[in-house]
N, C-alpha and C. Protein backbone atom coordinates (compact mmCIF):
# COMPACT_ATOMS: atom_id res chain seq x y z
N UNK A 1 12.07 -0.42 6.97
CA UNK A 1 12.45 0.57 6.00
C UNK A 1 11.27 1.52 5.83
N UNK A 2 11.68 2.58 5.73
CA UNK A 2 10.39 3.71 5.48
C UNK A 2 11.01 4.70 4.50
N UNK A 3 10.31 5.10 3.26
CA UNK A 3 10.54 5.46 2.28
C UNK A 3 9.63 6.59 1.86
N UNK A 4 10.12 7.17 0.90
CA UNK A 4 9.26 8.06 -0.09
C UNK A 4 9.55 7.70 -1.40
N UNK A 5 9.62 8.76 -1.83
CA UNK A 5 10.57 8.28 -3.92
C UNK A 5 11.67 7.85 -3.26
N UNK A 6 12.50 7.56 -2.35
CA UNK A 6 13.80 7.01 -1.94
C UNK A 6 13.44 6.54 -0.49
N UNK A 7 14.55 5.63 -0.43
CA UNK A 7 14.67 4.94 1.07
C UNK A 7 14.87 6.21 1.84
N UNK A 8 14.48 6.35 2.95
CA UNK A 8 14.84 7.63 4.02
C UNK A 8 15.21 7.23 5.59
N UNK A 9 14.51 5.72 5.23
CA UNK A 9 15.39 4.79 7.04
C UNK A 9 15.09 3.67 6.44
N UNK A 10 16.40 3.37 6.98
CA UNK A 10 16.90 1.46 6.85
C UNK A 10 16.79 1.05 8.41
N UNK A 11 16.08 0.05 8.93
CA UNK A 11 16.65 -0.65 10.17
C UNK A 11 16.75 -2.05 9.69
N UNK A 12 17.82 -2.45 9.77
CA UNK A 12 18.23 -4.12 9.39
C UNK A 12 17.52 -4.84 10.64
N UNK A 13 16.88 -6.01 9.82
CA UNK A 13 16.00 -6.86 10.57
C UNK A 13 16.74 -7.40 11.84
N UNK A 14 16.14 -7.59 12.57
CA UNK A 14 16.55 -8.29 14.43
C UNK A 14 15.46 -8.92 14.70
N UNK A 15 15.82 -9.91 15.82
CA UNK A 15 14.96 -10.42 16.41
C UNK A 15 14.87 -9.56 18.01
N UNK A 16 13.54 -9.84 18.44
CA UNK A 16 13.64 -9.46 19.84
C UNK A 16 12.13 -8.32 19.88
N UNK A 17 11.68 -8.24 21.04
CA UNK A 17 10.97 -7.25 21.55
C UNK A 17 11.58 -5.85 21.36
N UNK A 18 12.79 -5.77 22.13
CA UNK A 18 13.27 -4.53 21.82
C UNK A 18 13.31 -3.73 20.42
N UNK A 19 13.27 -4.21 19.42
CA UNK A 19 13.65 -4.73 17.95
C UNK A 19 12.12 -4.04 17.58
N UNK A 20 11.27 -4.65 18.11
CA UNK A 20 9.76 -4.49 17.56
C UNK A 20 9.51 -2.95 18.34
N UNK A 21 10.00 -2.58 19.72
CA UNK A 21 9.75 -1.69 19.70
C UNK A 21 10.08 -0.17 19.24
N UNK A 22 11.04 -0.75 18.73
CA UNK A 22 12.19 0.47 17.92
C UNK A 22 11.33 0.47 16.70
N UNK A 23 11.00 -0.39 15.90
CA UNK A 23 10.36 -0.29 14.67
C UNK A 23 9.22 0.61 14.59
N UNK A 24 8.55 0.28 15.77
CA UNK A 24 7.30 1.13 15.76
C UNK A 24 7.36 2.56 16.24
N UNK A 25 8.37 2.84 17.18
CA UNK A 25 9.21 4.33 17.43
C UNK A 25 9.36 4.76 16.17
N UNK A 26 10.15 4.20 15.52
CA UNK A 26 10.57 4.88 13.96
C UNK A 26 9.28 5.34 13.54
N UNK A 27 8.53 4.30 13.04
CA UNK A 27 7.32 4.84 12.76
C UNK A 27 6.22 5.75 13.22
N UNK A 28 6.10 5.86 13.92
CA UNK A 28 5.42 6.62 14.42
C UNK A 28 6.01 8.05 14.22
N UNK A 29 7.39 8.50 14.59
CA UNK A 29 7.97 9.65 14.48
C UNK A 29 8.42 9.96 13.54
N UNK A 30 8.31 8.98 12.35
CA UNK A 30 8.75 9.32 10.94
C UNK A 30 8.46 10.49 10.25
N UNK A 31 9.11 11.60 10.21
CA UNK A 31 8.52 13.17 9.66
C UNK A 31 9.71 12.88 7.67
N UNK A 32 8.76 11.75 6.88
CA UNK A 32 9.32 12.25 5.67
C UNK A 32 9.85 13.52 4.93
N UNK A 33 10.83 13.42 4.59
CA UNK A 33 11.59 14.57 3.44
C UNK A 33 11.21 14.90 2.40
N UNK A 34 10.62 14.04 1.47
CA UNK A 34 10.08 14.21 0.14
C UNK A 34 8.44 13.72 0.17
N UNK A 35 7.38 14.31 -1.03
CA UNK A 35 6.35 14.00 -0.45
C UNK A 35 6.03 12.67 -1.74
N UNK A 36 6.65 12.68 -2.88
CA UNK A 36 5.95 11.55 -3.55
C UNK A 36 6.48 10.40 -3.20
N UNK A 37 6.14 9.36 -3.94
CA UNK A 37 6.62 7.81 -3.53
C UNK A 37 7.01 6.78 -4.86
N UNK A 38 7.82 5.88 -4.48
CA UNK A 38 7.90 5.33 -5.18
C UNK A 38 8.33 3.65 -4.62
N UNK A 39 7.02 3.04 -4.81
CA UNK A 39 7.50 1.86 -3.99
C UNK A 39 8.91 0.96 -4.98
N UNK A 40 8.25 0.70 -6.25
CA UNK A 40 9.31 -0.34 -6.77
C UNK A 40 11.13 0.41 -6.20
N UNK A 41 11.60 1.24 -6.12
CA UNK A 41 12.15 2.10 -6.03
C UNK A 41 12.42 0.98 -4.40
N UNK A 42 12.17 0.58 -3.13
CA UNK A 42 11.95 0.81 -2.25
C UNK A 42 12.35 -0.63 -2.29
N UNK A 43 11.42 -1.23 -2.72
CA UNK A 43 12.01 -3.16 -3.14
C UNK A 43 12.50 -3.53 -4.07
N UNK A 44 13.47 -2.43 -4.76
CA UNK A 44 14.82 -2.51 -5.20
C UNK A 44 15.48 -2.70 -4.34
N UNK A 45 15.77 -1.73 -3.34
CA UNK A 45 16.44 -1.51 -2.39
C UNK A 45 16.55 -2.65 -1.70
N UNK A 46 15.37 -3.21 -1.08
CA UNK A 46 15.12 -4.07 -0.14
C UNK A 46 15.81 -5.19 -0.87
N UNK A 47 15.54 -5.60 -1.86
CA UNK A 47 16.00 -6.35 -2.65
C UNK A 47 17.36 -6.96 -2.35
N UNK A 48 18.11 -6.07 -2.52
CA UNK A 48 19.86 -5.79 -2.53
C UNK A 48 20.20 -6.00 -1.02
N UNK A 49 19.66 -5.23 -0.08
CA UNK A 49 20.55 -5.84 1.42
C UNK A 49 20.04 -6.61 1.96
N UNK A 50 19.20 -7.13 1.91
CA UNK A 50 18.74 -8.00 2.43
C UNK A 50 18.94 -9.30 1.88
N UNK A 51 19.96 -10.12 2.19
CA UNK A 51 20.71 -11.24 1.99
C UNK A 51 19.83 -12.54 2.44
N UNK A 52 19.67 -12.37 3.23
CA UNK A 52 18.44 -13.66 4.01
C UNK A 52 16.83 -13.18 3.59
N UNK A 53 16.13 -14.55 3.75
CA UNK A 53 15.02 -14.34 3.72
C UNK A 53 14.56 -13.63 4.95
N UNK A 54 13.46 -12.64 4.57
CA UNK A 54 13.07 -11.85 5.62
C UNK A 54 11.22 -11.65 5.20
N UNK A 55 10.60 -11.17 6.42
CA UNK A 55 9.26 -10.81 6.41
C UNK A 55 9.31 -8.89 5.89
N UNK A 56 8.53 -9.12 4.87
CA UNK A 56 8.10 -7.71 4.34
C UNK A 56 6.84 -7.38 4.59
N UNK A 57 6.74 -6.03 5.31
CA UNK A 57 5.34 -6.02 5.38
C UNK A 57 5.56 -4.50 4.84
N UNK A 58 4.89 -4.26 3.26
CA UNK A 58 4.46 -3.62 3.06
C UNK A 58 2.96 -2.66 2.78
N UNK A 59 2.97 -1.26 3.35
CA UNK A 59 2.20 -1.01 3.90
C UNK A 59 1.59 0.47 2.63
N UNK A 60 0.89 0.72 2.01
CA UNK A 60 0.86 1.75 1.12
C UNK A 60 -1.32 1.39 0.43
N UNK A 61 -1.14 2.75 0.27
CA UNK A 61 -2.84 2.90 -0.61
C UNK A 61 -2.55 2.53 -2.01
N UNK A 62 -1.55 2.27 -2.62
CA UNK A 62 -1.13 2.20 -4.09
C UNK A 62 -1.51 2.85 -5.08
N UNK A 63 -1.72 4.22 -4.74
CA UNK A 63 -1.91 5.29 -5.59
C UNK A 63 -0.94 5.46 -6.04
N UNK A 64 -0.64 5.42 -7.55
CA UNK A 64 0.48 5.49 -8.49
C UNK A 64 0.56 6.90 -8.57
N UNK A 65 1.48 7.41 -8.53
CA UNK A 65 1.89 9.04 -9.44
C UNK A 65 1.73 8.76 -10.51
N UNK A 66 2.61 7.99 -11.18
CA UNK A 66 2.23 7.68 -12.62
C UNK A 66 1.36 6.75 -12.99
N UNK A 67 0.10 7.16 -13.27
CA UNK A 67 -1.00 6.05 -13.58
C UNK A 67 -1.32 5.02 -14.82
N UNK A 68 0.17 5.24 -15.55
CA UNK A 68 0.86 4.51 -16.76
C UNK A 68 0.74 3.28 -16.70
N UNK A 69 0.05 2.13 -17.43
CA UNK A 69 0.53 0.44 -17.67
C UNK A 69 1.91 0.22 -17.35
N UNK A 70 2.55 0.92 -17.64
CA UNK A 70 3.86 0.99 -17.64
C UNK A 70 4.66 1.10 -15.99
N UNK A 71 3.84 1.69 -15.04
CA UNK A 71 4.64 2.32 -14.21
C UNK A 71 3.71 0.66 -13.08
N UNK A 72 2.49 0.23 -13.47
CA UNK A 72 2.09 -0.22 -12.50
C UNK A 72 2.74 -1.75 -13.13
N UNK A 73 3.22 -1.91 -14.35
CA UNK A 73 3.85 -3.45 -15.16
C UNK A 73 5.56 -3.09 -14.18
N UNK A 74 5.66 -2.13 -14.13
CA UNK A 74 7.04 -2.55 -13.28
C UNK A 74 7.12 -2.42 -11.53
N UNK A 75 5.75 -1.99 -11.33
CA UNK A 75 5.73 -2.18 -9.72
C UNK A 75 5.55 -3.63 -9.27
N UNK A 76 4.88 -4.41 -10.45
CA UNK A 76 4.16 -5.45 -10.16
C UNK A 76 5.58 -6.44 -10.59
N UNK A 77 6.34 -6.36 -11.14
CA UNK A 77 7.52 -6.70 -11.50
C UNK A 77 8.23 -7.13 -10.25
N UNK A 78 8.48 -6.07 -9.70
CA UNK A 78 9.46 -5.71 -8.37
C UNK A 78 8.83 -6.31 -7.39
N UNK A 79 7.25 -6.26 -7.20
CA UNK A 79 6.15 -7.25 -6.13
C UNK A 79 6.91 -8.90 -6.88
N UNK A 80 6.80 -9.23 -7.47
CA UNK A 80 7.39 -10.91 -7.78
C UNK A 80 8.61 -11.09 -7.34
N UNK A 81 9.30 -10.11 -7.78
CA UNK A 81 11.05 -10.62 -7.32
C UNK A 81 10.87 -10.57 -5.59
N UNK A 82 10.38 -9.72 -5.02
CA UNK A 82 10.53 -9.85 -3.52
C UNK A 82 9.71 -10.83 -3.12
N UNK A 83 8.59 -11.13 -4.35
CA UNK A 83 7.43 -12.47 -2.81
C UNK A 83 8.34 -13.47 -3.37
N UNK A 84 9.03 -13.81 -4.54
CA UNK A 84 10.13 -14.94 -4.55
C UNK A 84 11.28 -15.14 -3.42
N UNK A 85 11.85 -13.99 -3.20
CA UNK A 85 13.02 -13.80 -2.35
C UNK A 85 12.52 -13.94 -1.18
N UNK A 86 11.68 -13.41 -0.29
CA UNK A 86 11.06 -12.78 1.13
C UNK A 86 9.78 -13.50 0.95
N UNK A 87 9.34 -13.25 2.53
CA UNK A 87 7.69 -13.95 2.66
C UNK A 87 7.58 -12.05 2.75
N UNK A 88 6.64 -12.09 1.53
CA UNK A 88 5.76 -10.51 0.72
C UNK A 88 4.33 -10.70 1.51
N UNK A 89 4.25 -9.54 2.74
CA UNK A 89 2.39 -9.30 2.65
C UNK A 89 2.60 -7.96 2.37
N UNK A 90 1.32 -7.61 2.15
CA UNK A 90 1.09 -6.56 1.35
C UNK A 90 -0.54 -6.00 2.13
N UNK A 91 -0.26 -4.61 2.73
CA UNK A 91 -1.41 -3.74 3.21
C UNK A 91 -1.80 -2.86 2.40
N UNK A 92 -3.12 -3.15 2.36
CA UNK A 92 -3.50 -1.83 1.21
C UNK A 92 -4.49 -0.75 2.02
N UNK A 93 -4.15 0.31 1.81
CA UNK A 93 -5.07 1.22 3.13
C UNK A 93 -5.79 1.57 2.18
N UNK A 94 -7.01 1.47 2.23
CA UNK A 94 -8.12 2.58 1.60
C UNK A 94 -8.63 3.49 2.26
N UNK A 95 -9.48 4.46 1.53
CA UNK A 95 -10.28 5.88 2.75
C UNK A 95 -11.78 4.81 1.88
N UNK A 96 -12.74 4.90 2.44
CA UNK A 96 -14.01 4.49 2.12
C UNK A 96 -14.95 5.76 1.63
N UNK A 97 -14.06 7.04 1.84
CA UNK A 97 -14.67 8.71 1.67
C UNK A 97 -14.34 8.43 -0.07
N UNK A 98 -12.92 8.20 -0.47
CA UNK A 98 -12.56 8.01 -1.85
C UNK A 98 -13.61 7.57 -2.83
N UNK A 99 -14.37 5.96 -2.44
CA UNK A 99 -14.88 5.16 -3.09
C UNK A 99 -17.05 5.56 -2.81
N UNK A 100 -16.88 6.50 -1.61
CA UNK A 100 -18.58 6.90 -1.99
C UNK A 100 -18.52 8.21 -1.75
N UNK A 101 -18.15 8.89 -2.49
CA UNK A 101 -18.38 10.38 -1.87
C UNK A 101 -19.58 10.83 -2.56
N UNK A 102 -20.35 11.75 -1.58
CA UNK A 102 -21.72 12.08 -1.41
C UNK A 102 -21.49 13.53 -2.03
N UNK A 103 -22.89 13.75 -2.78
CA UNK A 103 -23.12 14.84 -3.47
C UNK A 103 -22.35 16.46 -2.35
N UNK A 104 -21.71 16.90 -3.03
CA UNK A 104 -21.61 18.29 -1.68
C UNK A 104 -21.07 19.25 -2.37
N UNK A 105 -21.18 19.27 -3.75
CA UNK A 105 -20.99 20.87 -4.41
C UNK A 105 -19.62 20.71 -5.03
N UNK A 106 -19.02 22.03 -5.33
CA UNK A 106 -17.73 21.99 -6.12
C UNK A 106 -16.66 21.66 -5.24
N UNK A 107 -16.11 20.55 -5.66
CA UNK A 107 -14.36 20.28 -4.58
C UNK A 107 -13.11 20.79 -4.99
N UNK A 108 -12.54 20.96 -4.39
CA UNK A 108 -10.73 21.69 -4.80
C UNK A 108 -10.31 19.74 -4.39
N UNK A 109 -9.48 18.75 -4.91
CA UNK A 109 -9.10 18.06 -4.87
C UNK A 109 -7.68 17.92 -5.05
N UNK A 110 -6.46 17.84 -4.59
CA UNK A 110 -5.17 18.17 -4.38
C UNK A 110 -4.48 16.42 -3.93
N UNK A 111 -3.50 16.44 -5.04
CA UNK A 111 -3.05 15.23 -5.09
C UNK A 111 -1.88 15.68 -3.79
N UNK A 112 -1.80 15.07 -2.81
CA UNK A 112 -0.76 15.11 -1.60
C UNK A 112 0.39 15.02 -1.32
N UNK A 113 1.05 14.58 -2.78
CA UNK A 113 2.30 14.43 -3.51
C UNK A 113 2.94 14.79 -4.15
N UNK A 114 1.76 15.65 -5.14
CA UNK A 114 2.54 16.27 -6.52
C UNK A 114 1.93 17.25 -6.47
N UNK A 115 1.23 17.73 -5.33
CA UNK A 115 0.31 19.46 -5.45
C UNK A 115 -0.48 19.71 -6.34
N UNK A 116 -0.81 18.41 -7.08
CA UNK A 116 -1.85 18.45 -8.33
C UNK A 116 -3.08 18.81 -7.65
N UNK A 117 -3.81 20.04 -8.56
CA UNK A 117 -5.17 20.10 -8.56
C UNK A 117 -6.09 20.41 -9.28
N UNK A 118 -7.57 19.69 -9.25
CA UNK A 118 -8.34 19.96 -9.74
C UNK A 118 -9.56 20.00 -9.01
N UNK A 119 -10.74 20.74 -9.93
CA UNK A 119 -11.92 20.79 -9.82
C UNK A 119 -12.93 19.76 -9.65
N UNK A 120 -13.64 19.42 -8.66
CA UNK A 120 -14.24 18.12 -9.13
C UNK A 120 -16.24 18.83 -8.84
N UNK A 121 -16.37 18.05 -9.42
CA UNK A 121 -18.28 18.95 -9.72
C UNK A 121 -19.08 17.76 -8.87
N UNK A 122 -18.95 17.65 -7.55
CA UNK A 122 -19.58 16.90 -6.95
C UNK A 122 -20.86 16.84 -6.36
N UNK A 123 -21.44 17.89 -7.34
CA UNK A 123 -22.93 18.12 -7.39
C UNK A 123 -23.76 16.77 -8.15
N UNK A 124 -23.08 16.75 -9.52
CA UNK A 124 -23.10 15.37 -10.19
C UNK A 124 -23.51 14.54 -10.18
N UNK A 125 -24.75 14.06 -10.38
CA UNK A 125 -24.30 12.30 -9.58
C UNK A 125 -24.11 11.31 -11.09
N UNK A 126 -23.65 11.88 -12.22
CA UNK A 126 -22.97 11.30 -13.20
C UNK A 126 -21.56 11.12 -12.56
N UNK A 127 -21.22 12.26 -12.00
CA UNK A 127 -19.75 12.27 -11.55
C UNK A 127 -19.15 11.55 -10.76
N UNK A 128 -20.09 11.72 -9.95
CA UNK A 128 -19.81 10.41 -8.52
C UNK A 128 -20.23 9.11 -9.09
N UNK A 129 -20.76 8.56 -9.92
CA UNK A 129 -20.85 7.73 -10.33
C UNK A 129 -20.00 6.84 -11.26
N UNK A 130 -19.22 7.69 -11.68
CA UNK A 130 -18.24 7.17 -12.70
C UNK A 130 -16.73 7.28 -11.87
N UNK A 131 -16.92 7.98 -10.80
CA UNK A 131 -15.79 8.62 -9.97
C UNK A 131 -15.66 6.91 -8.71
N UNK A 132 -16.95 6.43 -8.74
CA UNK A 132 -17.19 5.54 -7.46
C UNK A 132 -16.64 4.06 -8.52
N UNK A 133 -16.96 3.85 -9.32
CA UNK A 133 -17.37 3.13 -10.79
C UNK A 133 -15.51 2.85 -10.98
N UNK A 134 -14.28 4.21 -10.78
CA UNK A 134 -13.38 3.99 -11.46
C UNK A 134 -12.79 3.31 -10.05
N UNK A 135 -12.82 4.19 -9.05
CA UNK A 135 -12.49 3.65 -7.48
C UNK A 135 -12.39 2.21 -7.27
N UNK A 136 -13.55 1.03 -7.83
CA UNK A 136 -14.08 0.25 -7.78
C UNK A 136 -13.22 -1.11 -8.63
N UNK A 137 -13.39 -0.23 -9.78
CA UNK A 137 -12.02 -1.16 -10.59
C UNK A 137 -11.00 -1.10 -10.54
N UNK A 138 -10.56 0.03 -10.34
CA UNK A 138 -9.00 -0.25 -9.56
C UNK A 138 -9.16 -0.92 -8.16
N UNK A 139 -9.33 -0.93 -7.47
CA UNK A 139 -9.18 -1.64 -6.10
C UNK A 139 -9.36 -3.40 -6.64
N UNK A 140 -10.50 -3.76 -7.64
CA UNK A 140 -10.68 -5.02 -8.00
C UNK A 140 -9.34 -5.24 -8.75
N UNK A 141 -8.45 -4.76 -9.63
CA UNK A 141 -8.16 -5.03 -10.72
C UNK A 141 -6.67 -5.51 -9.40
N UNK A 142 -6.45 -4.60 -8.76
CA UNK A 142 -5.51 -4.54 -7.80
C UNK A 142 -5.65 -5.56 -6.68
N UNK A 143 -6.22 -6.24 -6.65
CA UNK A 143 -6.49 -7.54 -5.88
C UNK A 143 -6.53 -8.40 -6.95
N UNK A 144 -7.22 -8.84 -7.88
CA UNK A 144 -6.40 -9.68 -8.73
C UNK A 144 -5.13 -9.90 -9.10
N UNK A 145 -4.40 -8.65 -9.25
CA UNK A 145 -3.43 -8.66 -9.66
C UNK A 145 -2.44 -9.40 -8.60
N UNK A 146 -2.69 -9.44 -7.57
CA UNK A 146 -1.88 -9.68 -6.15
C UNK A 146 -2.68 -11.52 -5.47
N UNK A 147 -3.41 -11.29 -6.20
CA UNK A 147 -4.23 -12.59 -5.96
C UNK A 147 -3.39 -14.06 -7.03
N UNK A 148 -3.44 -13.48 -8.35
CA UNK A 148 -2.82 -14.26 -9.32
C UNK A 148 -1.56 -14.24 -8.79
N UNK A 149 -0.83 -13.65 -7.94
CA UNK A 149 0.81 -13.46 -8.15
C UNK A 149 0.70 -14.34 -7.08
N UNK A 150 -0.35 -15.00 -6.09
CA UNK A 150 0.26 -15.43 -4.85
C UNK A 150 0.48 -14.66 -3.57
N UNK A 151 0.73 -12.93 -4.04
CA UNK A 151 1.10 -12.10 -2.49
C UNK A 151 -0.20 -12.32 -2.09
N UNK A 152 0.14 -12.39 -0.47
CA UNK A 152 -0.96 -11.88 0.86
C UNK A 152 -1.44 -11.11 0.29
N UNK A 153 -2.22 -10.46 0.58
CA UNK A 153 -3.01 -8.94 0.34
C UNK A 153 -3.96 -8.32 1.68
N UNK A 154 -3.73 -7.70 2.49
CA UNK A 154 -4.69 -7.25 3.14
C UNK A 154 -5.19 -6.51 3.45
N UNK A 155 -6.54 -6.15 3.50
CA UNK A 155 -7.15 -4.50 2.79
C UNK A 155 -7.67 -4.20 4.12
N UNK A 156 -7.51 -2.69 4.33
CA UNK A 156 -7.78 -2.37 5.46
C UNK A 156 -8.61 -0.66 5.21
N UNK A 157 -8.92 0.14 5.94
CA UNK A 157 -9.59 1.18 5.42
C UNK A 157 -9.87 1.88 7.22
N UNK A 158 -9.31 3.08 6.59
CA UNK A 158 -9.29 4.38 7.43
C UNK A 158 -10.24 4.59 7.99
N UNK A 159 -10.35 4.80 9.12
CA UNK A 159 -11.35 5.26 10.28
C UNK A 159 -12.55 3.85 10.77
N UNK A 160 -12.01 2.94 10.68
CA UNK A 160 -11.89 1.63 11.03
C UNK A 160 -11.26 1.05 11.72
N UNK A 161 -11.54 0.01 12.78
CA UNK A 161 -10.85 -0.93 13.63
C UNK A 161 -10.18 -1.84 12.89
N UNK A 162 -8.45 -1.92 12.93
CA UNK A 162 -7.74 -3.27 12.26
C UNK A 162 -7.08 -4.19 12.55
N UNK A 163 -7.40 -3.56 13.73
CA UNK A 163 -6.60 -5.12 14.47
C UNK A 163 -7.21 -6.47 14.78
N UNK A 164 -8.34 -6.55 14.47
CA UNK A 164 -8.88 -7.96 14.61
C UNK A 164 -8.98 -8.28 13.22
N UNK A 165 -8.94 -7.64 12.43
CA UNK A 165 -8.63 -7.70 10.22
C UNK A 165 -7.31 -8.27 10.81
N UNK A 166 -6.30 -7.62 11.16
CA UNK A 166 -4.70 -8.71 11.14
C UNK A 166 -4.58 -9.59 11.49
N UNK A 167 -5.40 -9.70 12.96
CA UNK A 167 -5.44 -10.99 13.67
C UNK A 167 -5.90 -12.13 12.90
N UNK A 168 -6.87 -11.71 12.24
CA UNK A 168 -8.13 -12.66 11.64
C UNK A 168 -6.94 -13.02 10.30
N UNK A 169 -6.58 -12.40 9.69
CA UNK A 169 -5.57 -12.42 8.68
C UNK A 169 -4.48 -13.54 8.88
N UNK A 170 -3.65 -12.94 9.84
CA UNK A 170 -2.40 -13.83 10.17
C UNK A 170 -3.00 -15.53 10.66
N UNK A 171 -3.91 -15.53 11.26
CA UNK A 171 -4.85 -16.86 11.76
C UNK A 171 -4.49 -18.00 10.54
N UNK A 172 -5.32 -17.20 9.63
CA UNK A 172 -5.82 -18.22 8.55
C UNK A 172 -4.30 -17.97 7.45
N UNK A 173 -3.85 -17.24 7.66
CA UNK A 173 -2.48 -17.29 6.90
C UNK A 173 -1.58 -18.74 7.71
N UNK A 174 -2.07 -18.57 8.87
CA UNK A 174 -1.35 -19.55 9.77
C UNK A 174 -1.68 -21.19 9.44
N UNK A 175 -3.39 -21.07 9.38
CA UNK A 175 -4.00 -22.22 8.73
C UNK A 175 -3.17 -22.78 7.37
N UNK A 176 -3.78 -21.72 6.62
CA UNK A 176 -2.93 -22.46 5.13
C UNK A 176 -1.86 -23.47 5.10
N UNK A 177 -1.24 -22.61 5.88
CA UNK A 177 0.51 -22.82 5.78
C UNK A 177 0.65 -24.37 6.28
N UNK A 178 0.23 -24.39 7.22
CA UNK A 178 -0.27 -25.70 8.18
C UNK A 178 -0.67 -26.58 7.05
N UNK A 179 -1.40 -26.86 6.25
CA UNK A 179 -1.87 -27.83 5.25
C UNK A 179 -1.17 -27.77 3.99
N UNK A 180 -0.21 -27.12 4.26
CA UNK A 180 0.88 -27.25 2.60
C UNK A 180 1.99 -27.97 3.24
């Protein structure tokens, strides 16, 4: 399934090579319609047709549009009902530019979704400091949160090698499982 604020492709699960390679066709050529997102929105969906247990691999930076208690108490909602229903992993992409950005003057900063913008004074280093400081607790607060619930979680970060992070991942996911 590949989504924005709405489902925009369904492929019902299959087994097979062929199967895996269609998935990744989709993806790759996926030219979205809408630009914001809305995951709970997405494992609603998933929720409903998907009759059998199935593997979810969801894949997102979890940048909320709405940065409300409210909006992240019902994403985290919708994360329980599916790791109950489905085996739930969960990819979290970070940029590592987000969490240290280096002094370099005034920024135009443009949310990629909602065309939001602002000014950021990245001359600062109060700014970047409290800017690196907020980066920091959300990413922690957001692994707890997924930690206490039981989901996988696996953090990965842009302009980085990840395929030996999955490998290394699925391994010891493999381990666990093995001793329960």
């Amino acid at each position: 399934m590949l989504f924005s604020d709405r489902v925009e492709h369904f492929l019902p699960p299959q087994k097979g090579n062929n199967h895996v390679l269609r998935v990744i066709r989709d993806i790759l050529f996926f030219e979205p319609k809408h630009k914001r997102t809305n995951i709970a929105a997405a494992l609603d969906y998933a929720n409903q047709v998907l009759h059998r247990k199935a593997i979810i691999l969801l894949i997102s930076d979890f940048c909320l549009n709405d940065p409300a208690e409210s909006a992240m108490s019902r994403l985290m909602t919708k994360l329980d009902l599916t790791h109950h229903k489905h085996d739930l992993v969960v990819f979290s992409i970070g940029d590592p530019i987000e969490r240290s950005m280096l002094p370099s003057g005034l920024l135009m900063v443009e949310d990629i979704e909602t065309g939001e913008q602002i000014l950021l004074d990245a001359r600062s280093p109060s700014t970047l400091e409290r800017y690196r400081e907020l980066a920091i607790r959300e990413n922690e607060q957001r692994r707890n949160l997924f930690r206490k619930r039981g989901i996988d979680l696996i953090e990965l970060e842009t302009g980085r090698p990840y395929i030996k992070d999955i490998i290394r991942f699925f391994k010891n996911r493999e381990r666990r499982r093995r001793k329960i």
